[in-house]
Protein backbone atom coordinates (compact mmCIF):
# COMPACT_ATOMS: atom_id res chain seq x y z
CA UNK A 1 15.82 -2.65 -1.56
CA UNK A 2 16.31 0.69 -3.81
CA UNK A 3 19.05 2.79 -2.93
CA UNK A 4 19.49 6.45 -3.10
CA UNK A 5 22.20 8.49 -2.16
CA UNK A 6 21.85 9.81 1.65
CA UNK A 7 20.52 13.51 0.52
CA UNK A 8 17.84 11.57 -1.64
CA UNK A 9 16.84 9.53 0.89
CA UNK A 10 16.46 12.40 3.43
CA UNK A 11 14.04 14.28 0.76
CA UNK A 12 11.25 11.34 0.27
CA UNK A 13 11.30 11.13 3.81
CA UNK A 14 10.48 14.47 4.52
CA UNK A 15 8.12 14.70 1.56
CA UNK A 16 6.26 11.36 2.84
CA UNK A 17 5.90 12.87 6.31
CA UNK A 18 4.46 16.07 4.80
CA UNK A 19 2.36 14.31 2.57
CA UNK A 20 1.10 11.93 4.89
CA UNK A 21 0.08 14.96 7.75
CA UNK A 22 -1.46 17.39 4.62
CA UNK A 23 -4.30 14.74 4.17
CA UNK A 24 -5.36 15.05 7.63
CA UNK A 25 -5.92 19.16 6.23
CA UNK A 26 -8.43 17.73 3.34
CA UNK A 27 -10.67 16.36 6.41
CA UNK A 28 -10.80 19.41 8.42
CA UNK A 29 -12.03 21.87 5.87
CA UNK A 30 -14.61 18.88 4.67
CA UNK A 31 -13.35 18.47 1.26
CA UNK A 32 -13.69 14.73 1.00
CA UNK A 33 -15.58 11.87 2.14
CA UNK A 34 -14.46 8.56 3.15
CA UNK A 35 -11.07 7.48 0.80
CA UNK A 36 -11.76 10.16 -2.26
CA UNK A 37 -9.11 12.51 -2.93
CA UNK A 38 -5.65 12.62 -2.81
CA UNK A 39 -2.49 14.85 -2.21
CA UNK A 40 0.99 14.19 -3.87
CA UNK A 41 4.33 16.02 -3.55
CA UNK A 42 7.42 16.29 -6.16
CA UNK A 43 10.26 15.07 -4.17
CA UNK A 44 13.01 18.18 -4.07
CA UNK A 45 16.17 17.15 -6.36
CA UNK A 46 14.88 14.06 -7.79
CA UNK A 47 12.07 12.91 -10.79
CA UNK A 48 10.17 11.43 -7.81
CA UNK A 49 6.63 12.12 -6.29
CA UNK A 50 4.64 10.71 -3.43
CA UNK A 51 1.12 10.30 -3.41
CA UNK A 52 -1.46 8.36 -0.99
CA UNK A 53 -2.28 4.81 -1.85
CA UNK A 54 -5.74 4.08 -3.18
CA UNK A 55 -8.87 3.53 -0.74
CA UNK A 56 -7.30 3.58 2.64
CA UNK A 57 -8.39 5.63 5.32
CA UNK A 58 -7.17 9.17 6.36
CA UNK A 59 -6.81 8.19 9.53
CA UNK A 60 -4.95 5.05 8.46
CA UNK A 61 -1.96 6.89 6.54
CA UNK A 62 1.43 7.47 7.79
CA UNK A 63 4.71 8.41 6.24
CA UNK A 64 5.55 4.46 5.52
CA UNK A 65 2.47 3.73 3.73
CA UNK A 66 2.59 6.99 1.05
CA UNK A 67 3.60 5.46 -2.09
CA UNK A 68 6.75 6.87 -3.95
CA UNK A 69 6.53 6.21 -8.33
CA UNK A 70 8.85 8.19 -10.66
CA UNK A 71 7.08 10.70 -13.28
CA UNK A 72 5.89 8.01 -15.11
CA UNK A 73 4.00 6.88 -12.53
CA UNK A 74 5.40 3.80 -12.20
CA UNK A 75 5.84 2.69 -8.51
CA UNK A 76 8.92 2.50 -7.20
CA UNK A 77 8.89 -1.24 -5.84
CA UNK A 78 11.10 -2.34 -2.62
CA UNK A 79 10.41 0.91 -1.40
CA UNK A 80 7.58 1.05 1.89
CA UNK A 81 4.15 1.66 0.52
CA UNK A 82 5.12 -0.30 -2.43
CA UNK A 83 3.20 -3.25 -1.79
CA UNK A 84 -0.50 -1.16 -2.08
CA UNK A 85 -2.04 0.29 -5.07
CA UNK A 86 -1.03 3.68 -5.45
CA UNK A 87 -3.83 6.21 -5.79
CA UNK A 88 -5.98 5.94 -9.12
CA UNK A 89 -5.15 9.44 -9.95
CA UNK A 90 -1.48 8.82 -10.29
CA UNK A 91 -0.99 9.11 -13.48
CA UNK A 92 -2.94 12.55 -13.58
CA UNK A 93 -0.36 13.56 -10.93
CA UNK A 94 2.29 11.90 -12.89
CA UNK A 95 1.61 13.81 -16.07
CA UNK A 96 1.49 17.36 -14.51
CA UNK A 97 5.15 16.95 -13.02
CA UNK A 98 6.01 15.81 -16.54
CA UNK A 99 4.73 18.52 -17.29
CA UNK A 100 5.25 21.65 -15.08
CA UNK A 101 8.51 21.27 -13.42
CA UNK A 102 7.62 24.66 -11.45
CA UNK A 103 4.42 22.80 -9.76
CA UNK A 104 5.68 20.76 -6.23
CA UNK A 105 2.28 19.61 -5.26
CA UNK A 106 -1.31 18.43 -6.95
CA UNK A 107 -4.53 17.68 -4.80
CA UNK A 108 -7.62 16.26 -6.25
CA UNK A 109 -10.83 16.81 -4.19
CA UNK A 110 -14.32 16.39 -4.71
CA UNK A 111 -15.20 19.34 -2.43
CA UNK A 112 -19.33 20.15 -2.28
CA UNK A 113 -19.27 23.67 -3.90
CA UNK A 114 -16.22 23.50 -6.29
CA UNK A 115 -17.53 20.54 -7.61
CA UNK A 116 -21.17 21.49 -7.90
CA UNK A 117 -19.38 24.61 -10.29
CA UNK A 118 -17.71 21.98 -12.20
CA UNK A 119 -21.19 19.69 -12.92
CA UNK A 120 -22.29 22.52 -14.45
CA UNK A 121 -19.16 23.30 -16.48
CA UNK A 122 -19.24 26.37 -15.51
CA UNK A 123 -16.16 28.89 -14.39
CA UNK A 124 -16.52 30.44 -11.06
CA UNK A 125 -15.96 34.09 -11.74
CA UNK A 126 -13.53 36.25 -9.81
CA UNK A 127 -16.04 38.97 -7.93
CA UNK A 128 -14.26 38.93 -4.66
CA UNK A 129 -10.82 40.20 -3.87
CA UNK A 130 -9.70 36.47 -2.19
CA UNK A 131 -10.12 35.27 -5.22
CA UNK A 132 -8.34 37.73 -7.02
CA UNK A 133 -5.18 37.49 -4.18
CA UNK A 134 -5.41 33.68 -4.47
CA UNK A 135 -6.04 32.83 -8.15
CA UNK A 136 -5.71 36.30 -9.88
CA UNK A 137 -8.79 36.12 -11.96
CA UNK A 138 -11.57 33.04 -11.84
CA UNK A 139 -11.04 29.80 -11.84
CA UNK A 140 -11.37 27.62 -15.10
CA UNK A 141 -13.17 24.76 -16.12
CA UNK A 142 -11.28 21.96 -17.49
CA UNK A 143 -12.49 19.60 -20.07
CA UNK A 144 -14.10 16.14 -19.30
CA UNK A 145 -12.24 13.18 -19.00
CA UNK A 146 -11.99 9.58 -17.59
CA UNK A 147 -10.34 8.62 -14.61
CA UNK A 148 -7.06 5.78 -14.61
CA UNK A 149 -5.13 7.32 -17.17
CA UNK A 150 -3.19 10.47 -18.03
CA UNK A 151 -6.38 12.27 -19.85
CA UNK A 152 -7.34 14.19 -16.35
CA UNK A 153 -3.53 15.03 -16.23
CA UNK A 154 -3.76 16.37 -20.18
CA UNK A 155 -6.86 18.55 -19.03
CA UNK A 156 -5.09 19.65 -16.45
CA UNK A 157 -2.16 21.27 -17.83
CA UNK A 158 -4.31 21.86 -20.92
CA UNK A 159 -5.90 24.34 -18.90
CA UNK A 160 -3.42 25.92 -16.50
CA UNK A 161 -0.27 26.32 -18.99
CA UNK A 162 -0.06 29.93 -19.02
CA UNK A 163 -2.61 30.55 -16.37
CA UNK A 164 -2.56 32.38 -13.06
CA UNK A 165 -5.21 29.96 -11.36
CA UNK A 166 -3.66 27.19 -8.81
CA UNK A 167 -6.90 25.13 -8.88
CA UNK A 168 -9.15 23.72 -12.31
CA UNK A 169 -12.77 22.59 -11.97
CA UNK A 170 -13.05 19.66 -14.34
CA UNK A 171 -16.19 18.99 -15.75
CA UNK A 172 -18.28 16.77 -14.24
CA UNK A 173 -15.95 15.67 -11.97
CA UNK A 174 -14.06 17.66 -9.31
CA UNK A 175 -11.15 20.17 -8.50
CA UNK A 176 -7.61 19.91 -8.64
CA UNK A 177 -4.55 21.97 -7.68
CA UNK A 178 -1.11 22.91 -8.20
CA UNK A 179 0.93 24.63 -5.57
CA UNK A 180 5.09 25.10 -5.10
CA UNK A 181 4.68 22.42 -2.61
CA UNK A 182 1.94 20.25 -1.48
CA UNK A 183 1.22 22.55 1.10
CA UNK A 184 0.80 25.52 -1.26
CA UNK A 185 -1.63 22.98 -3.71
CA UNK A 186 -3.52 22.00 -0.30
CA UNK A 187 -4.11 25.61 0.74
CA UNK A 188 -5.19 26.50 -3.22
CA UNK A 189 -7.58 23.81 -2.74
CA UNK A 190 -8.94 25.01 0.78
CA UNK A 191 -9.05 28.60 -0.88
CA UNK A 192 -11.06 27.44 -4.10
CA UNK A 193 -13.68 25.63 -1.98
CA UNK A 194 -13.91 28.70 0.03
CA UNK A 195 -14.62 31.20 -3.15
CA UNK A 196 -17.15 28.85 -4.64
CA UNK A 197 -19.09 28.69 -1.60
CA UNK A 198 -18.95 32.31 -1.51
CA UNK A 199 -20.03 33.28 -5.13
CA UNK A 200 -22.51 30.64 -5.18
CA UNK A 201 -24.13 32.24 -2.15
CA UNK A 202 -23.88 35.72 -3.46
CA UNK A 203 -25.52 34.29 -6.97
CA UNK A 204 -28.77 33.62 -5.09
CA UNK A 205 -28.79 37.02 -3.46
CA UNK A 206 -28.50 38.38 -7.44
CA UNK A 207 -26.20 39.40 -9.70
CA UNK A 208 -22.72 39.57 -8.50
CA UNK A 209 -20.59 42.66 -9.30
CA UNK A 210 -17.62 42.42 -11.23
CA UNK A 211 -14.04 43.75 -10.27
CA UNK A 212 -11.70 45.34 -12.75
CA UNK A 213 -8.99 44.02 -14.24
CA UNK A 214 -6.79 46.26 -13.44
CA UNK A 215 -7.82 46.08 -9.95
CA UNK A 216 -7.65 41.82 -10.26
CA UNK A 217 -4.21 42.55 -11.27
CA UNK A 218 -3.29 44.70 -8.73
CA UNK A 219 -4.65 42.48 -5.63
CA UNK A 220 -2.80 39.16 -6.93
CA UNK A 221 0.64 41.32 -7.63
CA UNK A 222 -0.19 42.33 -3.41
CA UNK A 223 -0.99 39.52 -2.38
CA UNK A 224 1.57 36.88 -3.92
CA UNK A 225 4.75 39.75 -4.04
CA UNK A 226 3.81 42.03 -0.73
CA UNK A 227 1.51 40.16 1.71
CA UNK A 228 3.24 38.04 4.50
CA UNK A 229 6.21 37.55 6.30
CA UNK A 230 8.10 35.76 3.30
CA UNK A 231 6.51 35.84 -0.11
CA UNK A 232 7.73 33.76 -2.72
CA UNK A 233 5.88 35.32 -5.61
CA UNK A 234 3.20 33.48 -7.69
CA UNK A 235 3.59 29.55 -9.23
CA UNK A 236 5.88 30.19 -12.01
């Protein structure tokens, strides 16, 4: 068996318990069908993740069968889960904690109205204020790319390096998200199906008005620094 100091151990066990009870939040706002989609989470003071394994049920997973890999992906073996396939998009995952040490949490869904923005490559444009508190501006397209390897993971930080979105629509594909914590990268997921249903409706009522940047700026500043009982400030 791996061994990890007592404080270690205590972490992946409270990130595979969160982990485990998030995916049951992916099924009750309908953003996936059947196995598809995933949710990971960094595990606090080590180069660790957990993520779901591949093609099991959500109402199959538990905190022992979330699998645990090390940024490279690579799964951690005498560990529990380790005996499964980990989820296909694990290197994706992988990649993005290489990559962003501030992110805590990715989730990949293939929700109906995100993903119909993202078969058209097409940004959904930030013309309500929940979008502007929750992604301060629109939310980007990323670029197309094959699924197994580290190229969705490339797109991804490709396109949110530098950007205040939590959630990417790539092409052709579906939506991911970054949060603090899986928790925060499950609720930017919840929130970008939400806006894309939204604009999409109000594109077939017309042409949707644009808000100011200054005001864009304004309502995410609010919303990330003000609103709540204990705001953290925005994904940094």
């Amino acid at each position: 068996m791996v061994s990890f100091s007592p404080d270690i151990d205590a972490a992946i066990a409270r990130t595979r318990t969160e982990v485990a009870t998030l995916h049951a939040q992916l099924t009750k706002y309908g953003l996936v069908i059947w196995t598809g989609g995933n949710v990971s989470g960094r595990v606090p003071g080590a180069d660790l993740f957990v993520i779901k394994p591949s093609g099991v049920d959500y109402d199959d997973l538990t905190p022992e069968n979330q699998i645990l890999c090390d940024l490279d992906g690579n799964v951690i073996t005498g560990t529990p889960g380790s005996d499964r396939s980990p989820s296909s998009d694990t290197a994706a995952h992988a990649y993005v904690y290489r990559n962003m040490p501030e992110v805590g949490g990715v989730v990949h869904t293939h929700s109906t109205y995100a993903t119909a923005w993202a078969a058209r490559g097409e940004a959904i444009p930030c013309v309500i204020t929940a979008m502007a508190d929750e992604f301060g501006g629109e939310i980007p397209i990323g670029p197309f790319a094959i699924i197994g390897d580290e190229s969705i993971g490339r797109g991804i930080v490709q396109t949110l390096a530098g950007h205040r979105s939590r959630a990417v629509l790539m092409q052709n594909h579906g939506v991911f998200t970054i949060g603090k914590n899986a928790k925060d990268a499950v609720k930017a997921a919840v929130m970008a199906e939400d806006v894309a249903k939204t604009v999409h409706i109000s594109r077939q009522l017309g042409e949707s008005l644009p808000i100011p940047q200054t005001a864009i700026d304004s309502l995410f500043d609010r919303y990330q620094n003000v609103y709540g009982q204990d705001p953290k400030g925005a994904l940094k």
